[in-house]
Protein backbone atom coordinates (compact mmCIF):
# COMPACT_ATOMS: atom_id res chain seq x y z
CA UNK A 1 -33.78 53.11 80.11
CA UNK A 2 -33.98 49.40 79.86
CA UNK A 3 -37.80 49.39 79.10
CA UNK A 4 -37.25 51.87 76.44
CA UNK A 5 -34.80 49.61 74.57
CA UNK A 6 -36.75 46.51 74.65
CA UNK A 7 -39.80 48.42 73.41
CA UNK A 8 -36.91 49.62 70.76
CA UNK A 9 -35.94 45.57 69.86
CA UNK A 10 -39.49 45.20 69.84
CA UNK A 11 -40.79 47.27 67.45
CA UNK A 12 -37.72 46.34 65.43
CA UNK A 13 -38.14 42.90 65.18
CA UNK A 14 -41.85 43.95 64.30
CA UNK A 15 -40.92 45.88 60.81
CA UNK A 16 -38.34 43.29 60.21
CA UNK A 17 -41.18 40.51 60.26
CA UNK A 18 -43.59 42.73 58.18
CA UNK A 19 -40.99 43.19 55.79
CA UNK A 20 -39.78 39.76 55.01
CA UNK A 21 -43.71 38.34 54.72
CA UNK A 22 -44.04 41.65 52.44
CA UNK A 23 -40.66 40.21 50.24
CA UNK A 24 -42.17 36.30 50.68
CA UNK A 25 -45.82 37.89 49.03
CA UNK A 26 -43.68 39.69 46.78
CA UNK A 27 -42.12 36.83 45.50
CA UNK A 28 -44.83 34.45 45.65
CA UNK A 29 -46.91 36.84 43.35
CA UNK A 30 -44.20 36.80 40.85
CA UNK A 31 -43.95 33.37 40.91
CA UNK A 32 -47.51 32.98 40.45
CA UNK A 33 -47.43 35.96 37.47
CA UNK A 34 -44.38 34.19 35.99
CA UNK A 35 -46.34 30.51 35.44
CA UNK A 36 -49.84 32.09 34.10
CA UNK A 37 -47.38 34.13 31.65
CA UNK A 38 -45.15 30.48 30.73
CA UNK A 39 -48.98 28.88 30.04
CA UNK A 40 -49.78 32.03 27.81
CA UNK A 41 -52.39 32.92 30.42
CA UNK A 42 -51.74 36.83 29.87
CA UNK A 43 -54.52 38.30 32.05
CA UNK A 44 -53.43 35.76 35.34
CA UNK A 45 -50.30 37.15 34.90
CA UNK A 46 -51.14 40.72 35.01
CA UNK A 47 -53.43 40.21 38.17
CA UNK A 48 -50.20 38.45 39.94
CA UNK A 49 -47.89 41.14 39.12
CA UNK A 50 -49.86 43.70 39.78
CA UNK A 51 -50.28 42.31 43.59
CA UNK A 52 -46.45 42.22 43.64
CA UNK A 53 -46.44 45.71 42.81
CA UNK A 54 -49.06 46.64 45.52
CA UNK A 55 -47.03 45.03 48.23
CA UNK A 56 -43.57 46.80 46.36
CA UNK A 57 -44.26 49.87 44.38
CA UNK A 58 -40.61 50.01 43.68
CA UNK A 59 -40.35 46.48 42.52
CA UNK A 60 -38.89 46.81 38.49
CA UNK A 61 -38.82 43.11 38.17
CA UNK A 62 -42.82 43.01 38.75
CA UNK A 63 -42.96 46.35 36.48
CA UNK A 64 -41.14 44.89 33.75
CA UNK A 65 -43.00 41.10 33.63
CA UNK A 66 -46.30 43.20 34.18
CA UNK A 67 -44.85 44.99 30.54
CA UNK A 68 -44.30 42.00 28.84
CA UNK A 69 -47.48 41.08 29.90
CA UNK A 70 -49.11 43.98 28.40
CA UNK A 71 -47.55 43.77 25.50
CA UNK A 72 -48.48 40.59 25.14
CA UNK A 73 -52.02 41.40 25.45
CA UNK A 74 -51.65 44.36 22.98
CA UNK A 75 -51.99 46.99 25.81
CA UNK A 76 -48.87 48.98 24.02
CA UNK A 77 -49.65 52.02 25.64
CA UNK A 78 -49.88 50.67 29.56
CA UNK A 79 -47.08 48.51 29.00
CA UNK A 80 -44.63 51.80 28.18
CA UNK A 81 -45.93 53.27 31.58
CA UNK A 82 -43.97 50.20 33.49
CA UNK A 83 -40.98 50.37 31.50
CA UNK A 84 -40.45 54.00 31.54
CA UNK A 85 -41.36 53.56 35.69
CA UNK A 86 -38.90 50.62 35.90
CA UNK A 87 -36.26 52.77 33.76
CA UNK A 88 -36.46 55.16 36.45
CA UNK A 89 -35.63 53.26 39.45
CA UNK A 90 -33.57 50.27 38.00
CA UNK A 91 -29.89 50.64 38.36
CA UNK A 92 -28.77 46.70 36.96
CA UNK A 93 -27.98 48.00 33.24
CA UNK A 94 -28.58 44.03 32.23
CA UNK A 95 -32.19 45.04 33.38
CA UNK A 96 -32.04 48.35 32.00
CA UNK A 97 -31.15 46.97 28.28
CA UNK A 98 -34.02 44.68 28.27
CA UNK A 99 -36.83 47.08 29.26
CA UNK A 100 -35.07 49.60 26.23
CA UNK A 101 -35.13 46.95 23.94
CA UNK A 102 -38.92 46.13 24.90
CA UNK A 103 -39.33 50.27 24.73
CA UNK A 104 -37.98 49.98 21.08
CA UNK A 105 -40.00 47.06 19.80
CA UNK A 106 -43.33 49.29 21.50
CA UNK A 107 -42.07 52.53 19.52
CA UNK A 108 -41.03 50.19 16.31
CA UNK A 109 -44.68 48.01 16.06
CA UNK A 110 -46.11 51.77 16.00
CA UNK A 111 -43.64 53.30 13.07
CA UNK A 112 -42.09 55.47 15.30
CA UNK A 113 -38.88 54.93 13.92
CA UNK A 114 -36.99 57.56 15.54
CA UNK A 115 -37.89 56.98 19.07
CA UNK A 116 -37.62 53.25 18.20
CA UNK A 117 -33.78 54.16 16.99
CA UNK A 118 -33.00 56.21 20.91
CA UNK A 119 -34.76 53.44 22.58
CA UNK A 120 -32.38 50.68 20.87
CA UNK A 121 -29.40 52.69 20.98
CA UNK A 122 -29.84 53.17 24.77
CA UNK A 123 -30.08 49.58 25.58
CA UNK A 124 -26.68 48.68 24.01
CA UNK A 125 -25.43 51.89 25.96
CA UNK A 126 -26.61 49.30 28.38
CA UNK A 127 -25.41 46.16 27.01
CA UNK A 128 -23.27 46.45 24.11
CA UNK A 129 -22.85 42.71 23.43
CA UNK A 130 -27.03 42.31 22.67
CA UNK A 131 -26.88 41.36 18.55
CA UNK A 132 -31.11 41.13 18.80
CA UNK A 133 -30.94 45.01 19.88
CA UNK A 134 -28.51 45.78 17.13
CA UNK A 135 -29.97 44.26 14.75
CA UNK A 136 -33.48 45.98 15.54
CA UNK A 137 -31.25 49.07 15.38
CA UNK A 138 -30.05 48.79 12.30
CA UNK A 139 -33.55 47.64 10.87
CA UNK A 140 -35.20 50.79 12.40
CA UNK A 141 -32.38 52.98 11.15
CA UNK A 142 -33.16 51.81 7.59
CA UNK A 143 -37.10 52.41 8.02
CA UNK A 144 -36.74 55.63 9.78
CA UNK A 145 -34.36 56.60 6.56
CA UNK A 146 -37.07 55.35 4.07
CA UNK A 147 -39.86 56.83 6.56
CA UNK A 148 -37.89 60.72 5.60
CA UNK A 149 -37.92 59.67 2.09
CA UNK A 150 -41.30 59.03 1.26
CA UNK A 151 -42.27 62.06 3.48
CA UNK A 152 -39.64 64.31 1.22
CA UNK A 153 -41.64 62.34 -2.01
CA UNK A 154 -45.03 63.22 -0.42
CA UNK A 155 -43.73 67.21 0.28
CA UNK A 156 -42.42 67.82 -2.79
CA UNK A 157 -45.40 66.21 -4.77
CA UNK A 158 -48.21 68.63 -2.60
CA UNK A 159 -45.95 71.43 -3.41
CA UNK A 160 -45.87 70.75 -7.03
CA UNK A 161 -49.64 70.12 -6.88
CA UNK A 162 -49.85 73.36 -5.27
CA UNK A 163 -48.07 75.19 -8.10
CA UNK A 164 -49.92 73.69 -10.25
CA UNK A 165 -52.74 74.27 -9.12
CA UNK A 166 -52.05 78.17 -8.49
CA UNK A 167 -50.95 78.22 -12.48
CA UNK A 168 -54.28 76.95 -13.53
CA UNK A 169 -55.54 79.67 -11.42
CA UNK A 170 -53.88 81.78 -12.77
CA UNK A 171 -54.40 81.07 -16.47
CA UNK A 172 -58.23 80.69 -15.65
CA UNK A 173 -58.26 84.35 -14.59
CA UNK A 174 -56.27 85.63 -17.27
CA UNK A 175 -58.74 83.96 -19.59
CA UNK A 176 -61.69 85.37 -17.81
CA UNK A 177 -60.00 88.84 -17.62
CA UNK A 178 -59.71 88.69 -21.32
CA UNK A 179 -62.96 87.58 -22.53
CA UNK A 180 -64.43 90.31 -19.93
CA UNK A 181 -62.23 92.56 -21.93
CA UNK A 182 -63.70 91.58 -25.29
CA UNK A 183 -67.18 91.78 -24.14
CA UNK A 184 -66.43 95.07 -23.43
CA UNK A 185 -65.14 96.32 -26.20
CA UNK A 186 -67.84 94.72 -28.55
CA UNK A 187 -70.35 96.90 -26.60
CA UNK A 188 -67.76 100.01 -27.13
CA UNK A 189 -67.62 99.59 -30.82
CA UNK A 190 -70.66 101.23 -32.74
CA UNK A 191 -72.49 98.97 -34.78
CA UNK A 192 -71.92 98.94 -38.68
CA UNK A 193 -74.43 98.39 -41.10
CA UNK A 194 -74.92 95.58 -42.65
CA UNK A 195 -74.65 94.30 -46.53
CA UNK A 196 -78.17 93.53 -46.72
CA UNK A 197 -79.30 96.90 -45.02
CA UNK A 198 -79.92 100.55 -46.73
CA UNK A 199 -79.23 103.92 -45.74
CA UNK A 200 -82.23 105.83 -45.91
CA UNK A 201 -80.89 107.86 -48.67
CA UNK A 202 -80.39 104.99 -50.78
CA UNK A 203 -84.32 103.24 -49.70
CA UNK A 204 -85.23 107.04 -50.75
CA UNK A 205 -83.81 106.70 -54.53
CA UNK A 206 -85.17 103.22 -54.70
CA UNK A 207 -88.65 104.90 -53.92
CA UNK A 208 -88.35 107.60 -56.54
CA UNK A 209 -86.75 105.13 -58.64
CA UNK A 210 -89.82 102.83 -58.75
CA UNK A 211 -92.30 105.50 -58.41
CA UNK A 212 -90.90 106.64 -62.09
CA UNK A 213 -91.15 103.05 -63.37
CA UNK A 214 -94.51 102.63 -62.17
CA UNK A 215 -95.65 105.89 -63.79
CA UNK A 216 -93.70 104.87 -66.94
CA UNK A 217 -95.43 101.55 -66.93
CA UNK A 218 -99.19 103.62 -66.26
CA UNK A 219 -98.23 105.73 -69.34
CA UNK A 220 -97.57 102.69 -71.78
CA UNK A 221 -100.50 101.12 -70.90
CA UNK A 222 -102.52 104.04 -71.29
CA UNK A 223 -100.97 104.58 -74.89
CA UNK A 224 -101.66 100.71 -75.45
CA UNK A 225 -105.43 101.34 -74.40
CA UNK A 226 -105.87 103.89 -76.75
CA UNK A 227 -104.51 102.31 -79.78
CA UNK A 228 -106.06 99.12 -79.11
CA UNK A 229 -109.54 101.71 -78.37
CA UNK A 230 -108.97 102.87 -81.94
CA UNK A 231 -108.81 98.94 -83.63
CA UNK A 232 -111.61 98.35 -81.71
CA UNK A 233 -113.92 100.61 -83.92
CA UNK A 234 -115.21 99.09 -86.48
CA UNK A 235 -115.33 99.79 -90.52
CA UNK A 236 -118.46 100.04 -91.61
């Protein structure tokens, strides 16, 4: 019995050891992070705080400077994975209002508006008192109104386009229809005769007509030929 509670102490005073070296390398590391991110040196900073984090996954202080630090480096996307982590394990609501905040300024910088808007209005859930967060608020309220707007403007304008579009359609087929329709009815209609064209019962009068001139004509000239015969002959 005695044995087993010394090997009890033991092991004890074992995990108690490991843990506070694990808190000192913690700490150290975020020490470390929170200089190279003071002296602007963004990707030092991520490789401290991301030791921190090995040695304490549930450490929201190292998740939330490792977001800054993201953020800082333009790494929107990674630097929303350690908020949202952090949101889910932090319980300080000081803490919790800055990582919203951050989560707004992410959603704002990428004209999400609305999510922008949730993001700010949970951090002064958080902390009230934060005039930055309502100010960002009120600035994202306006853009996310203007945002609708200009998306209303852009609707109604491809709509009216649309119809538009449909009536010229429209009036191109009815055109089409119609001169089909004409077409067709010129190849209905029989063809008249022209001004300049005869029936053949008029080109057969003209025919007999100058058939009787020309025989007229014949018979005058014969008469002519015989009276100028008979001048001809002499008087002896």
């Amino acid at each position: 019995m005695m044995m087993r509670n010394k090997t009890i102490g033991i092991i004890l005073l074992l995990l108690t050891a490991v843990s506070v070296s694990a808190q000192k390398a913690e700490r150290d590391f975020i020490r470390k992070g929170n200089r190279a991110y003071k002296d602007s040196t963004y990707v030092n900073a991520e490789v401290n705080y991301r030791k921190a984090i090995d040695v304490n996954p549930k450490s929201t202080v190292s998740m939330y400077n490792l977001g800054n630090t993201l953020m800082q480096q333009n790494k929107l996307q990674e630097a929303m994975e350690q908020y949202v982590a952090a949101t889910k394990m932090e319980k300080d609501k000081s803490k919790l209002a800055q990582i919203y905040h951050n989560m707004g300024v992410i959603f704002h910088s990428g004209k999400d508006y609305a999510k922008a808007v949730e993001a700010y209005k949970e951090s002064l859930r958080n902390n009230p008192k934060d005039n930055e967060t309502r100010y960002n608020l009120a600035l994202a309220q306006k853009m996310l109104k203007d945002q609708e707007q200009n998306q209303q403007n852009q609707d109604q304008n491809q709509d009216q386009n649309k119809q538009d579009q449909e009536k010229e359609q429209d009036k191109d087929k009815q055109d089409q229809n119609k001169q089909d329709q004409q077409n067709q009815d010129q190849q209905q209609q029989p063809q008249q005769p022209q001004d300049n064209q005869m029936s053949k019962e008029n080109a057969e009068q003209l025919l007999k007509s100058v058939m009787q001139d020309e025989k007229d004509v014949q018979d005058k000239v014969k008469k002519q030929q015989v009276i100028q015969g008979g001048r001809l002959e002499k008087d002896w």
